[in-house]
PDB file of N, CA and C in Angstrom:
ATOM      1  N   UNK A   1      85.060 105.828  86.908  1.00  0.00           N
ATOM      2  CA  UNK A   1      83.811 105.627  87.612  1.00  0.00           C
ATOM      3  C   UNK A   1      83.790 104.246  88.261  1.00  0.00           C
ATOM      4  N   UNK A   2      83.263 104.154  89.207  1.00  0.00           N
ATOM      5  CA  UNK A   2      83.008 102.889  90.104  1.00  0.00           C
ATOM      6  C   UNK A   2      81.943 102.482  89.478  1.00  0.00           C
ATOM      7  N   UNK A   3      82.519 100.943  89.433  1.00  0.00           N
ATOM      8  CA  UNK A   3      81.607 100.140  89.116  1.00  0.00           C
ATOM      9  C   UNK A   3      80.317  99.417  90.266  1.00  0.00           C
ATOM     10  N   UNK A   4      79.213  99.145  89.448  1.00  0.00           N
ATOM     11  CA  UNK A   4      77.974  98.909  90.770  1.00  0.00           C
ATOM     12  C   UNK A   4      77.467  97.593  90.257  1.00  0.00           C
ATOM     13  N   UNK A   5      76.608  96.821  91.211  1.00  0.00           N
ATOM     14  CA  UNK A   5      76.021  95.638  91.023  1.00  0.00           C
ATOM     15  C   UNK A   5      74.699  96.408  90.257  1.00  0.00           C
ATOM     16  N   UNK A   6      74.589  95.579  89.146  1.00  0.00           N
ATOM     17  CA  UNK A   6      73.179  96.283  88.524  1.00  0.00           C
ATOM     18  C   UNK A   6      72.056  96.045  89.002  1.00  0.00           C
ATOM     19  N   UNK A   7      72.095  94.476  89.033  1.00  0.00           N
ATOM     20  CA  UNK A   7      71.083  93.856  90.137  1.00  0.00           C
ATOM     21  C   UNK A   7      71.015  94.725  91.061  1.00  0.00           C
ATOM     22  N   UNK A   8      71.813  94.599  91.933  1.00  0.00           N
ATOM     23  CA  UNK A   8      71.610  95.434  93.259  1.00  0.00           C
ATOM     24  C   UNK A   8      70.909  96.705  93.259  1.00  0.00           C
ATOM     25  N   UNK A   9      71.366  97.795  92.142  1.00  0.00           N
ATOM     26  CA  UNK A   9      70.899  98.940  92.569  1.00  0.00           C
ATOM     27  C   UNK A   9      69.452  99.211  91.534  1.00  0.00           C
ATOM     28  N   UNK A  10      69.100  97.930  90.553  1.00  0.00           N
ATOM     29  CA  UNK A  10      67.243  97.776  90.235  1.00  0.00           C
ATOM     30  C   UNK A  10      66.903  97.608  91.424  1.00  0.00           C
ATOM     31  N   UNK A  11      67.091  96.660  91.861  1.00  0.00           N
ATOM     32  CA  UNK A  11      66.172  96.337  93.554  1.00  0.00           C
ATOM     33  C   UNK A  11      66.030  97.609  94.432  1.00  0.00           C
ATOM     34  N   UNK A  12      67.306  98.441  94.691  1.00  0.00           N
ATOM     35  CA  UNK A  12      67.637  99.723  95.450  1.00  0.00           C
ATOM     36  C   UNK A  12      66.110 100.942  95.064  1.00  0.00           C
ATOM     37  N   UNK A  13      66.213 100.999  93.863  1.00  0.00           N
ATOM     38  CA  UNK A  13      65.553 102.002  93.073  1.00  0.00           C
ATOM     39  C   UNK A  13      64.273 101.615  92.749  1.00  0.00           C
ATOM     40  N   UNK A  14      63.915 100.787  92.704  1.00  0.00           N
ATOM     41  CA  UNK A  14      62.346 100.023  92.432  1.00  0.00           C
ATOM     42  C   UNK A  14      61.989  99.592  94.322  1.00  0.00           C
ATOM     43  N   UNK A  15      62.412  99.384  95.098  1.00  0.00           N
ATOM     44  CA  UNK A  15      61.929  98.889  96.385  1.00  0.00           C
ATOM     45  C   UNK A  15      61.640 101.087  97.047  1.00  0.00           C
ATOM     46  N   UNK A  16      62.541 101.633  96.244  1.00  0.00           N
ATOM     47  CA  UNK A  16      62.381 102.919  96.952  1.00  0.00           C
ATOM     48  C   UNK A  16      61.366 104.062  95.781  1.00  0.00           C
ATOM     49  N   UNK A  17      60.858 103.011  95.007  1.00  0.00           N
ATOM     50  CA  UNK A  17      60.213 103.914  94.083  1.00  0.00           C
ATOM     51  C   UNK A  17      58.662 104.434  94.190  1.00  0.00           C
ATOM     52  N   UNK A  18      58.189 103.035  95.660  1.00  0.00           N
ATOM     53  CA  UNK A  18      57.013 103.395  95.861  1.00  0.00           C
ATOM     54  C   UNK A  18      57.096 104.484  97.049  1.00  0.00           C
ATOM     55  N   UNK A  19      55.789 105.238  97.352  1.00  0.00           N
ATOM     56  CA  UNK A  19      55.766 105.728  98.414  1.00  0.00           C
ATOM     57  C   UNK A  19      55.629 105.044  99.770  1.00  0.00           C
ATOM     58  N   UNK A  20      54.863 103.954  99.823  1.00  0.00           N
ATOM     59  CA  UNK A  20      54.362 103.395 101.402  1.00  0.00           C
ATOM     60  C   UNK A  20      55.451 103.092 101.373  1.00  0.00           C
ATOM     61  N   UNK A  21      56.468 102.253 101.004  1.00  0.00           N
ATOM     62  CA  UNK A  21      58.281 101.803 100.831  1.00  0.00           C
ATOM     63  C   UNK A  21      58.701 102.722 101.604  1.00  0.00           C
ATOM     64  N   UNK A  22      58.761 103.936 101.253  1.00  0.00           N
ATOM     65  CA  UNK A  22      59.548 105.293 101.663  1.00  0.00           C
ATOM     66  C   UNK A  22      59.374 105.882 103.072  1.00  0.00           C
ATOM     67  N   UNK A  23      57.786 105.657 103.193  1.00  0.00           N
ATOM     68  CA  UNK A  23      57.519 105.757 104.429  1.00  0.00           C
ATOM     69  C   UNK A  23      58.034 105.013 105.462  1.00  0.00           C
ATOM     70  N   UNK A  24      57.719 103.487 105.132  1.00  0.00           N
ATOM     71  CA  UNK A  24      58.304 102.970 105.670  1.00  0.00           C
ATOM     72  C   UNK A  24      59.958 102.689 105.979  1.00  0.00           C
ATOM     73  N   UNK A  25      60.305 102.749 105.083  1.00  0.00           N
ATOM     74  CA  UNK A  25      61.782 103.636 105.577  1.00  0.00           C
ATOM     75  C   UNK A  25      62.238 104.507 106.413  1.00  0.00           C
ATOM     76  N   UNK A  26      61.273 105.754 106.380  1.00  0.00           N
ATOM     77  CA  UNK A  26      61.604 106.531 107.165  1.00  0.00           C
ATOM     78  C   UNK A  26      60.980 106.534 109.100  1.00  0.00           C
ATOM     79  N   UNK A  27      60.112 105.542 109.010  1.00  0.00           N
ATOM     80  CA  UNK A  27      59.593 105.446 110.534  1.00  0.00           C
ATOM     81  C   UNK A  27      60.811 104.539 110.825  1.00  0.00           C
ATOM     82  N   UNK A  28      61.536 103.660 110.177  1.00  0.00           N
ATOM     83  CA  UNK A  28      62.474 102.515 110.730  1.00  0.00           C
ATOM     84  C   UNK A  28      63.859 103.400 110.852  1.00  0.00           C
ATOM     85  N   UNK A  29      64.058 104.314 109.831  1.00  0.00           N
ATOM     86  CA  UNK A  29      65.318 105.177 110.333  1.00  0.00           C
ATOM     87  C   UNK A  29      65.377 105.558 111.922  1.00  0.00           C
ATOM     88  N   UNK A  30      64.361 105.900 112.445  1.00  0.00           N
ATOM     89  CA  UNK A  30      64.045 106.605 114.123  1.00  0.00           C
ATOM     90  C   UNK A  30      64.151 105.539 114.839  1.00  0.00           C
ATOM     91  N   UNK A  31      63.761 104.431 114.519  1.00  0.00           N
ATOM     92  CA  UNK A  31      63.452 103.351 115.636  1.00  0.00           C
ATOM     93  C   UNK A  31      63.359 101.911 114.838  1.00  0.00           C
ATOM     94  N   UNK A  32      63.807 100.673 114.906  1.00  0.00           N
ATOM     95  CA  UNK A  32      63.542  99.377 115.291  1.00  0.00           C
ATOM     96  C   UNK A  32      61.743  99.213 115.744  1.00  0.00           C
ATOM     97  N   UNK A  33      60.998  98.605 114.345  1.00  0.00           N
ATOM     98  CA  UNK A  33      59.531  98.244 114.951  1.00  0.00           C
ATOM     99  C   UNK A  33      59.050  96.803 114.658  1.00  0.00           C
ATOM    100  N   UNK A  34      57.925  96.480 115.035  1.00  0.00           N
ATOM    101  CA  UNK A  34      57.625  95.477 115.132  1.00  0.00           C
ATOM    102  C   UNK A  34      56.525  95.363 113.331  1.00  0.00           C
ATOM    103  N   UNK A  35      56.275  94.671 112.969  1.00  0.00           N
ATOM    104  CA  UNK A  35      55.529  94.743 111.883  1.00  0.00           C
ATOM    105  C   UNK A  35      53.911  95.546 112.365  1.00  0.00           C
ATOM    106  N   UNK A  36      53.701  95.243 113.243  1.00  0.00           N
ATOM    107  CA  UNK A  36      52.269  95.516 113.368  1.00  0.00           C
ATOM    108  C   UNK A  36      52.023  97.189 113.787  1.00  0.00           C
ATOM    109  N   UNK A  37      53.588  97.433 114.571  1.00  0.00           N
ATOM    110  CA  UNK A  37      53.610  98.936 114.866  1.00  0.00           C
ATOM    111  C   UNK A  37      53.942  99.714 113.518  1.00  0.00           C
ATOM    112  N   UNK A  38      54.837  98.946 112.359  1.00  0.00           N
ATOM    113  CA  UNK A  38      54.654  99.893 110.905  1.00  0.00           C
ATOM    114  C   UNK A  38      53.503  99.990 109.915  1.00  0.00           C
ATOM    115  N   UNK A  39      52.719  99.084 110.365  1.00  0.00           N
ATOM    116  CA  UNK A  39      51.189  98.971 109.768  1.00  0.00           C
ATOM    117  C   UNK A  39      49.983  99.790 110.059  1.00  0.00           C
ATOM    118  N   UNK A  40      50.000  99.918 111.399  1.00  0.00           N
ATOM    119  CA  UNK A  40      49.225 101.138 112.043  1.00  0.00           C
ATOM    120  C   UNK A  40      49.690 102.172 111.605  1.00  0.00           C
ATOM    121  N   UNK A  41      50.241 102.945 110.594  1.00  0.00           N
ATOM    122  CA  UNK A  41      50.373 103.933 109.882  1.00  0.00           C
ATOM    123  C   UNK A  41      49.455 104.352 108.801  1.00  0.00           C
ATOM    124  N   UNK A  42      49.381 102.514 108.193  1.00  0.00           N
ATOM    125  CA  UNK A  42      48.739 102.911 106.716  1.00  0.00           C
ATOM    126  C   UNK A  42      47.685 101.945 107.062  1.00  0.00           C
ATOM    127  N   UNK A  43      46.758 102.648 105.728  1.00  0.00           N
ATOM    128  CA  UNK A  43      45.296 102.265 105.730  1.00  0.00           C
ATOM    129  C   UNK A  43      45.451 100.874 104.467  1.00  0.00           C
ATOM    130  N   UNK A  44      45.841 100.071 105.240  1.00  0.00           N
ATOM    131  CA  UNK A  44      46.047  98.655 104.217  1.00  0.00           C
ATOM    132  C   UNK A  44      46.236  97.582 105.332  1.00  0.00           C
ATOM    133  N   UNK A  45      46.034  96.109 104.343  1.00  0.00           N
ATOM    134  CA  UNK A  45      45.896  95.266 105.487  1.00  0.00           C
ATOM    135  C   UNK A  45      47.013  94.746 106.215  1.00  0.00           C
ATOM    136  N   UNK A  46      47.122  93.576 107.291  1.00  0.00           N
ATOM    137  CA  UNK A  46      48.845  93.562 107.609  1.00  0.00           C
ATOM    138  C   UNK A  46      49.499  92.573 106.383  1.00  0.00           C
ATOM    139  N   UNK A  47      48.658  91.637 105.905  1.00  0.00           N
ATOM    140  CA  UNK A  47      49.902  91.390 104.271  1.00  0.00           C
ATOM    141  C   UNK A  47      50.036  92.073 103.562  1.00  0.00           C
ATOM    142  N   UNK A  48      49.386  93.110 103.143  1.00  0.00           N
ATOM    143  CA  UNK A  48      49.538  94.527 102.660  1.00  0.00           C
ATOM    144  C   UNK A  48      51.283  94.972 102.739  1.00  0.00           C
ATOM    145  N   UNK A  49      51.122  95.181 103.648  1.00  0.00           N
ATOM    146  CA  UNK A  49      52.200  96.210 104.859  1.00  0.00           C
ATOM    147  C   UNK A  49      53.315  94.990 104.442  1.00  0.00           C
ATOM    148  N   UNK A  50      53.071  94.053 105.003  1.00  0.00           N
ATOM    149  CA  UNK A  50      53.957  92.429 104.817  1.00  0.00           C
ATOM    150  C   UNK A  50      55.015  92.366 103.687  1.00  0.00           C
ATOM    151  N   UNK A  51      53.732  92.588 102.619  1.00  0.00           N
ATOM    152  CA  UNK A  51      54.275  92.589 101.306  1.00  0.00           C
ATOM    153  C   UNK A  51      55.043  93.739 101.026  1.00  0.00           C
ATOM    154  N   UNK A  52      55.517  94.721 101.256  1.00  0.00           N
ATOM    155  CA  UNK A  52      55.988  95.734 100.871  1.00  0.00           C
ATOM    156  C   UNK A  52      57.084  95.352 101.708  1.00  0.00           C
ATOM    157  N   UNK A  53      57.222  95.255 102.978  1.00  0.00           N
ATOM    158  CA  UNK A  53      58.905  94.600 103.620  1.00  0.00           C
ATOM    159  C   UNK A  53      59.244  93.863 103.302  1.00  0.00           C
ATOM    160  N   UNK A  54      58.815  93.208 102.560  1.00  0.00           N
ATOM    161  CA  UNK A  54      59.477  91.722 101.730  1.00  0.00           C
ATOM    162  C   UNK A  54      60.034  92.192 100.402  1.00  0.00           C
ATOM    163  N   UNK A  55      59.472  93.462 100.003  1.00  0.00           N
ATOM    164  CA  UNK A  55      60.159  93.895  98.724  1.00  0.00           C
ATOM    165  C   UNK A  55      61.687  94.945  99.755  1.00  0.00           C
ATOM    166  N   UNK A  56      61.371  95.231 100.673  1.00  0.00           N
ATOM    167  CA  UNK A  56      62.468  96.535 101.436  1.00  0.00           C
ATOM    168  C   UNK A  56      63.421  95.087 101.847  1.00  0.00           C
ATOM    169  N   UNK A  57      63.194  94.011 102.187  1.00  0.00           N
ATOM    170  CA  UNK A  57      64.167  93.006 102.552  1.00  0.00           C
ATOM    171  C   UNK A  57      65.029  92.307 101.379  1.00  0.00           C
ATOM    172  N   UNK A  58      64.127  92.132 100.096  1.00  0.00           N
ATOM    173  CA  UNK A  58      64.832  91.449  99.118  1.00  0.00           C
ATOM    174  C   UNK A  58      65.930  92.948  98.531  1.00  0.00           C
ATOM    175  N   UNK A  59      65.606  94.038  98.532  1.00  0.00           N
ATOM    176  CA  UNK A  59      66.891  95.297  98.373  1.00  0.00           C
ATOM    177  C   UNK A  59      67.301  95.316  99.496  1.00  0.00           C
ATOM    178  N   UNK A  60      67.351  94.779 100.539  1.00  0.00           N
ATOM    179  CA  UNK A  60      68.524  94.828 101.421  1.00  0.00           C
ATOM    180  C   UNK A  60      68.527  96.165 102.659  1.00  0.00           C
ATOM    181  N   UNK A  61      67.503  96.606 102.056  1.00  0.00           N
ATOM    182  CA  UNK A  61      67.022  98.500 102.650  1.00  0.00           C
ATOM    183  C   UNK A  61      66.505  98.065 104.300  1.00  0.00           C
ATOM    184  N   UNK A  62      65.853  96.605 104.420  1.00  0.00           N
ATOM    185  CA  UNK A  62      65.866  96.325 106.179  1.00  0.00           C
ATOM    186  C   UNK A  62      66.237  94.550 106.414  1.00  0.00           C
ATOM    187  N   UNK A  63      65.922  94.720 107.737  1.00  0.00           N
ATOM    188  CA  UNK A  63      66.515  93.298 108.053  1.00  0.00           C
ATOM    189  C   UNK A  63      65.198  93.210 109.168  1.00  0.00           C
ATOM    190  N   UNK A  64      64.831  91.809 109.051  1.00  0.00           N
ATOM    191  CA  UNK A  64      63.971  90.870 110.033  1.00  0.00           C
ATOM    192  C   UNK A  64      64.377  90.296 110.880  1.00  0.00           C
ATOM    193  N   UNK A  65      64.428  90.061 112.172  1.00  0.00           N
ATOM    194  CA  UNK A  65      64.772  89.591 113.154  1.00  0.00           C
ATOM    195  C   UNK A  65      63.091  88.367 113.912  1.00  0.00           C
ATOM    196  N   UNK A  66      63.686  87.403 113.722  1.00  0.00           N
ATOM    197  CA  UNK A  66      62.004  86.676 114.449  1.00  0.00           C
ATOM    198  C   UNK A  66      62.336  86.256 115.992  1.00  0.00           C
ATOM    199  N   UNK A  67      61.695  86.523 116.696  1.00  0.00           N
ATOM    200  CA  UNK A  67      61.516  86.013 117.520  1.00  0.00           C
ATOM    201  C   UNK A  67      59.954  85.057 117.983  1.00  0.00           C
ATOM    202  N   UNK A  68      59.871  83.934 117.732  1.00  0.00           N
ATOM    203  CA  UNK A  68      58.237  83.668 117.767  1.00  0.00           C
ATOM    204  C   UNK A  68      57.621  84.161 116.685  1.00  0.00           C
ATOM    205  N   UNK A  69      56.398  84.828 117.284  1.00  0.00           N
ATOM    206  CA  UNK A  69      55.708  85.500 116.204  1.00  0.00           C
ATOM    207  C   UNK A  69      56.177  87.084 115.975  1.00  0.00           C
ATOM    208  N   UNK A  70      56.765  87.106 117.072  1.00  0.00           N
ATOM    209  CA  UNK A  70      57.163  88.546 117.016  1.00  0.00           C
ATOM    210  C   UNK A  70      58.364  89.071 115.749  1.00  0.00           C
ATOM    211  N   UNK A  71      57.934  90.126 114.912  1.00  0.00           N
ATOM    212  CA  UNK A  71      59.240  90.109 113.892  1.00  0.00           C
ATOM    213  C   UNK A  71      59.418  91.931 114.081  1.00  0.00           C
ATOM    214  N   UNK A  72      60.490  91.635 114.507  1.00  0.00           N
ATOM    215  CA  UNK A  72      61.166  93.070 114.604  1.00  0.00           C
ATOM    216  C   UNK A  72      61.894  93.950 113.148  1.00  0.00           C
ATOM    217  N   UNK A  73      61.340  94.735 112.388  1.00  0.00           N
ATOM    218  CA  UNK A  73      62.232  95.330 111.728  1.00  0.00           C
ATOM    219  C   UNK A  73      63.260  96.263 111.670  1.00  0.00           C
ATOM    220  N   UNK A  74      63.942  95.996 111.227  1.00  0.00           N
ATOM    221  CA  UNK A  74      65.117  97.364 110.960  1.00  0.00           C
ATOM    222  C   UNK A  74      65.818  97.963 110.029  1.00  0.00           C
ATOM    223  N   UNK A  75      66.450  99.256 109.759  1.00  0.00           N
ATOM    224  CA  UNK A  75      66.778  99.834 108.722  1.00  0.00           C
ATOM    225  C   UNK A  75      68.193  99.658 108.526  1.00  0.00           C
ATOM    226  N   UNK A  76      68.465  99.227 107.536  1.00  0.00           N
ATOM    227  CA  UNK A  76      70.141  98.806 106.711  1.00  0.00           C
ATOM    228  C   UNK A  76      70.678  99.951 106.441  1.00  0.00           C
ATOM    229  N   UNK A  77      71.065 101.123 106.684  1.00  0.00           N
ATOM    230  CA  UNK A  77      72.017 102.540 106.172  1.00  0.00           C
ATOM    231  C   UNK A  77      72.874 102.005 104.985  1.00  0.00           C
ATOM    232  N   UNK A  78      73.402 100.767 105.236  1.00  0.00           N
ATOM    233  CA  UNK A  78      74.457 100.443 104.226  1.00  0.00           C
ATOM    234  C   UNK A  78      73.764 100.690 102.649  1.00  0.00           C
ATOM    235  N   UNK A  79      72.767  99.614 102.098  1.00  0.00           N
ATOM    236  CA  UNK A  79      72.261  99.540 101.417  1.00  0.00           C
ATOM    237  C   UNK A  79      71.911 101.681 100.867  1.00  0.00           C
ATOM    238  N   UNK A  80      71.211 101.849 101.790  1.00  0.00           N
ATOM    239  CA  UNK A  80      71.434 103.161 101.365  1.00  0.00           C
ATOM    240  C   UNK A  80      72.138 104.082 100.574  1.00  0.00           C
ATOM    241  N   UNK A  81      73.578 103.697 101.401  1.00  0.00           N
ATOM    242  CA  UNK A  81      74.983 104.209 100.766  1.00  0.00           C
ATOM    243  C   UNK A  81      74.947 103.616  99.840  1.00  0.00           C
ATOM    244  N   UNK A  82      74.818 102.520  99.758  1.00  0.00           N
ATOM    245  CA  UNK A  82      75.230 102.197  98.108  1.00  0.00           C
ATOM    246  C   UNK A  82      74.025 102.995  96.784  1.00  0.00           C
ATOM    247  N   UNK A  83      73.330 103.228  97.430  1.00  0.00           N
ATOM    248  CA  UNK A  83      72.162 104.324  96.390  1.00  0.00           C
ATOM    249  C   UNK A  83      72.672 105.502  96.233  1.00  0.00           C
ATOM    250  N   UNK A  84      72.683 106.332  97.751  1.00  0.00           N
ATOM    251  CA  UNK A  84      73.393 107.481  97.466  1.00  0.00           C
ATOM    252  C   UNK A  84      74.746 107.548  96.642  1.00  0.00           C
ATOM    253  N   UNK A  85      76.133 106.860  96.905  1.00  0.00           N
ATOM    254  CA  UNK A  85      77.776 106.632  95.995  1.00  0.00           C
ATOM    255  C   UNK A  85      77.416 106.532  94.824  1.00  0.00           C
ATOM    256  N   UNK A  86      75.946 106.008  93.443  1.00  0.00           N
ATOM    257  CA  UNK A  86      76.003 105.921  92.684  1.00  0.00           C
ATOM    258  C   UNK A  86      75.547 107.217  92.187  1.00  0.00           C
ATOM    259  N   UNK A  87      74.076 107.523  93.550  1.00  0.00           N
ATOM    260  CA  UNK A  87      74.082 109.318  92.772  1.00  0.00           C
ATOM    261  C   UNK A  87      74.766 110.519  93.101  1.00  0.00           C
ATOM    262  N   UNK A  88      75.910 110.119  94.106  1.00  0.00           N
ATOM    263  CA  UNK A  88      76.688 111.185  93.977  1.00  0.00           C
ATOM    264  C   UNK A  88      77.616 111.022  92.720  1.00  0.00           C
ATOM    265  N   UNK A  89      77.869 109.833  92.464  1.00  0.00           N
ATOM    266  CA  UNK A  89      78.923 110.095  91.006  1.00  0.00           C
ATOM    267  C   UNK A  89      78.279 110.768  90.040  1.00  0.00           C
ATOM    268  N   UNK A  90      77.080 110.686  89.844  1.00  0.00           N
ATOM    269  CA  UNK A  90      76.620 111.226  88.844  1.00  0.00           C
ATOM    270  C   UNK A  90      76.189 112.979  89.355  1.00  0.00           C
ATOM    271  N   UNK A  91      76.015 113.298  90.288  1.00  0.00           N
ATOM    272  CA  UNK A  91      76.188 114.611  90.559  1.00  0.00           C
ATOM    273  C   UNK A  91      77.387 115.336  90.386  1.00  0.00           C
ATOM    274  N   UNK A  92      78.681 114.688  90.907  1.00  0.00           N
ATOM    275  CA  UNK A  92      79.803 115.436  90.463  1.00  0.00           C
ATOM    276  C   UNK A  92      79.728 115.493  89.403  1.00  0.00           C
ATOM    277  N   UNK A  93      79.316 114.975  88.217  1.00  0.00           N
ATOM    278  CA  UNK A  93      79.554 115.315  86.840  1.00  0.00           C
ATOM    279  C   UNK A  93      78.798 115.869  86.101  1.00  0.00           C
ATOM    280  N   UNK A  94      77.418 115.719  86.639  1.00  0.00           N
ATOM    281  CA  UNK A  94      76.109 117.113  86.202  1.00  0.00           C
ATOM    282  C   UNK A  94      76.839 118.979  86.755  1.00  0.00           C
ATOM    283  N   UNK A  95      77.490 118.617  88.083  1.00  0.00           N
ATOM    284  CA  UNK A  95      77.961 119.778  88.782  1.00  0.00           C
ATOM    285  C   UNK A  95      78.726 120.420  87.780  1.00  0.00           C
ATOM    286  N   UNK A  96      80.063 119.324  87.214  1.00  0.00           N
ATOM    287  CA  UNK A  96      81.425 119.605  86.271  1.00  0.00           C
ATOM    288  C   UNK A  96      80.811 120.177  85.217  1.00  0.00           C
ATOM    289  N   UNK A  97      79.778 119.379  84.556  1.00  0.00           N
ATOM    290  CA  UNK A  97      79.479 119.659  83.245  1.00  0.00           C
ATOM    291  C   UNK A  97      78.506 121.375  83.254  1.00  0.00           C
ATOM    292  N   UNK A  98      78.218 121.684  84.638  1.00  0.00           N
ATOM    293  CA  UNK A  98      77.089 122.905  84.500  1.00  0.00           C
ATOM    294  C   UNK A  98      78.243 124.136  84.617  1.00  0.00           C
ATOM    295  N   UNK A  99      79.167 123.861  85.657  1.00  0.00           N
ATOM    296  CA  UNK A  99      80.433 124.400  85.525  1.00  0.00           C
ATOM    297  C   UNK A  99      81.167 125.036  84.475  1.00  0.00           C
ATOM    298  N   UNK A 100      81.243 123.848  83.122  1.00  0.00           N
ATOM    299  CA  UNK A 100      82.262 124.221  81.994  1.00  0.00           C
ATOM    300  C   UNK A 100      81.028 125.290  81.473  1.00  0.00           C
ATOM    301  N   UNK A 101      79.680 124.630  80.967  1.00  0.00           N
ATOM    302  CA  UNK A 101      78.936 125.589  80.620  1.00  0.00           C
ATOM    303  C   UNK A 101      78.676 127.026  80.191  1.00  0.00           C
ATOM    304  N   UNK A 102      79.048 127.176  82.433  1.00  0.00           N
ATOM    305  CA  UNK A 102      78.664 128.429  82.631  1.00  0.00           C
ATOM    306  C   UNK A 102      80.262 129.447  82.387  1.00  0.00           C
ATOM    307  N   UNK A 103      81.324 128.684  81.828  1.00  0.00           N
ATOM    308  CA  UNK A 103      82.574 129.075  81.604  1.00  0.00           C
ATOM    309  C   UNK A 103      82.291 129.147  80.098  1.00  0.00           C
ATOM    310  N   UNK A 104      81.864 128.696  79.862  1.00  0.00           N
ATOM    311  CA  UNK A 104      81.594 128.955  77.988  1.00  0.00           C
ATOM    312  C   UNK A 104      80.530 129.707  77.847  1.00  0.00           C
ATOM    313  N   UNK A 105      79.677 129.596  78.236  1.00  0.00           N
ATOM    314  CA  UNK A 105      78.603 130.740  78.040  1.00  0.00           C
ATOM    315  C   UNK A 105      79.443 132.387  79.123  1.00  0.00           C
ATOM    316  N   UNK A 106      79.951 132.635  79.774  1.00  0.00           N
ATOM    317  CA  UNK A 106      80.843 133.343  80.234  1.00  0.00           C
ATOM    318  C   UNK A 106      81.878 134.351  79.090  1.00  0.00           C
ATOM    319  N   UNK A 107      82.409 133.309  78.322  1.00  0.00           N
ATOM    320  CA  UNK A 107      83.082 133.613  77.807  1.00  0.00           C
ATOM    321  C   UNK A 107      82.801 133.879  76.362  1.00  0.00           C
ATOM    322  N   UNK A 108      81.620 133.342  75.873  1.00  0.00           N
ATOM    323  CA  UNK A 108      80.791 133.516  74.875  1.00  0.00           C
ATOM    324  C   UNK A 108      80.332 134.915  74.909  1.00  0.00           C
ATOM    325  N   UNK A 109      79.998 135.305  76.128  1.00  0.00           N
ATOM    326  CA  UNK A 109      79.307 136.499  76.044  1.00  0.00           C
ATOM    327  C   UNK A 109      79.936 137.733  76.409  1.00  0.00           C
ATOM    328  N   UNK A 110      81.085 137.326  76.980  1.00  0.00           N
ATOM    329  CA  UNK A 110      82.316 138.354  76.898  1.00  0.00           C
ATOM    330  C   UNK A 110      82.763 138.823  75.359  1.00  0.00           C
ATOM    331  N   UNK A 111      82.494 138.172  74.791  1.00  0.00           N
ATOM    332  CA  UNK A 111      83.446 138.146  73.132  1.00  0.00           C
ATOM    333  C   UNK A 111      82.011 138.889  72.359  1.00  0.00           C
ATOM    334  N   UNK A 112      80.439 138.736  72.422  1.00  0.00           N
ATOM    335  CA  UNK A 112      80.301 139.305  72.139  1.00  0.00           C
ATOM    336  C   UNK A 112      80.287 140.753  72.656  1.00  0.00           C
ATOM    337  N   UNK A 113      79.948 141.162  73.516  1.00  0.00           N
ATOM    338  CA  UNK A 113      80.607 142.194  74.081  1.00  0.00           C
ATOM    339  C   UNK A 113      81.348 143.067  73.098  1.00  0.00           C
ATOM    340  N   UNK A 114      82.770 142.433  73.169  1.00  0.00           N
ATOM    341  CA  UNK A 114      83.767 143.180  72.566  1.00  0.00           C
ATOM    342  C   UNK A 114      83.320 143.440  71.126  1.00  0.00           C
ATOM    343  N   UNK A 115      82.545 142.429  70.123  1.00  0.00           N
ATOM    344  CA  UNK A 115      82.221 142.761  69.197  1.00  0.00           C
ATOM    345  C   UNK A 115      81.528 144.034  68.731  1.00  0.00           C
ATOM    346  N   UNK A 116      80.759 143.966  69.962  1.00  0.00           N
ATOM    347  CA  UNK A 116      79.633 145.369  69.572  1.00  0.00           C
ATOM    348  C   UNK A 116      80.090 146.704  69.785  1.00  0.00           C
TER     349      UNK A 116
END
């Protein structure tokens, strides 16, 4: 198994654990916005909104760009991948393990079978 930054993937999993987080994730997947255009979504104030990209920036999930006052956000895919590579390892082996299972219960129930 590959090894992961632990740090890294608390931040990953706690920055994506809220919902407005998620949302906001997903309007920045489509497009590059400005803070004030991801705020007009939700019914909260703009440090509200603020505060929640500052938790999506410290996991690495977007990046800030300033220009002036203007702050452009955007979505990191990378960071992503590194969420998804840890739960696909663990899917191949929920998959393996449902696999042998259904080969033992298979074969379990073949044998009784023959018993009866």
């Amino acid at each position: 198994m590959v090894k992961y930054n632990e740090a890294q993937l608390d931040s990953l999993f706690g920055a994506l654990s809220d919902g407005t987080r998620r949302k906001i994730i997903q309007k920045l997947s489509k497009e590059d916005l400005i803070v004030t255009e991801i705020a007009s979504d939700f019914d909260m104030s703009l440090p509200a909104v603020s505060k929640h990209i500052k938790v999506l920036e410290r996991a690495g999930l977007v990046n800030r760009k300033r220009d002036g006052k203007i702050h452009k956000i955007s979505y990191e895919k990378e960071a992503v991948k590194t969420a998804w590579s840890w739960i696909n390892q663990y899917r191949e082996f929920w998959e393996n393990s449902f696999d042998s299972l259904e080969e033992y219960l298979d074969k379990k129930s073949s044998g009784e079978k023959k018993n009866v």
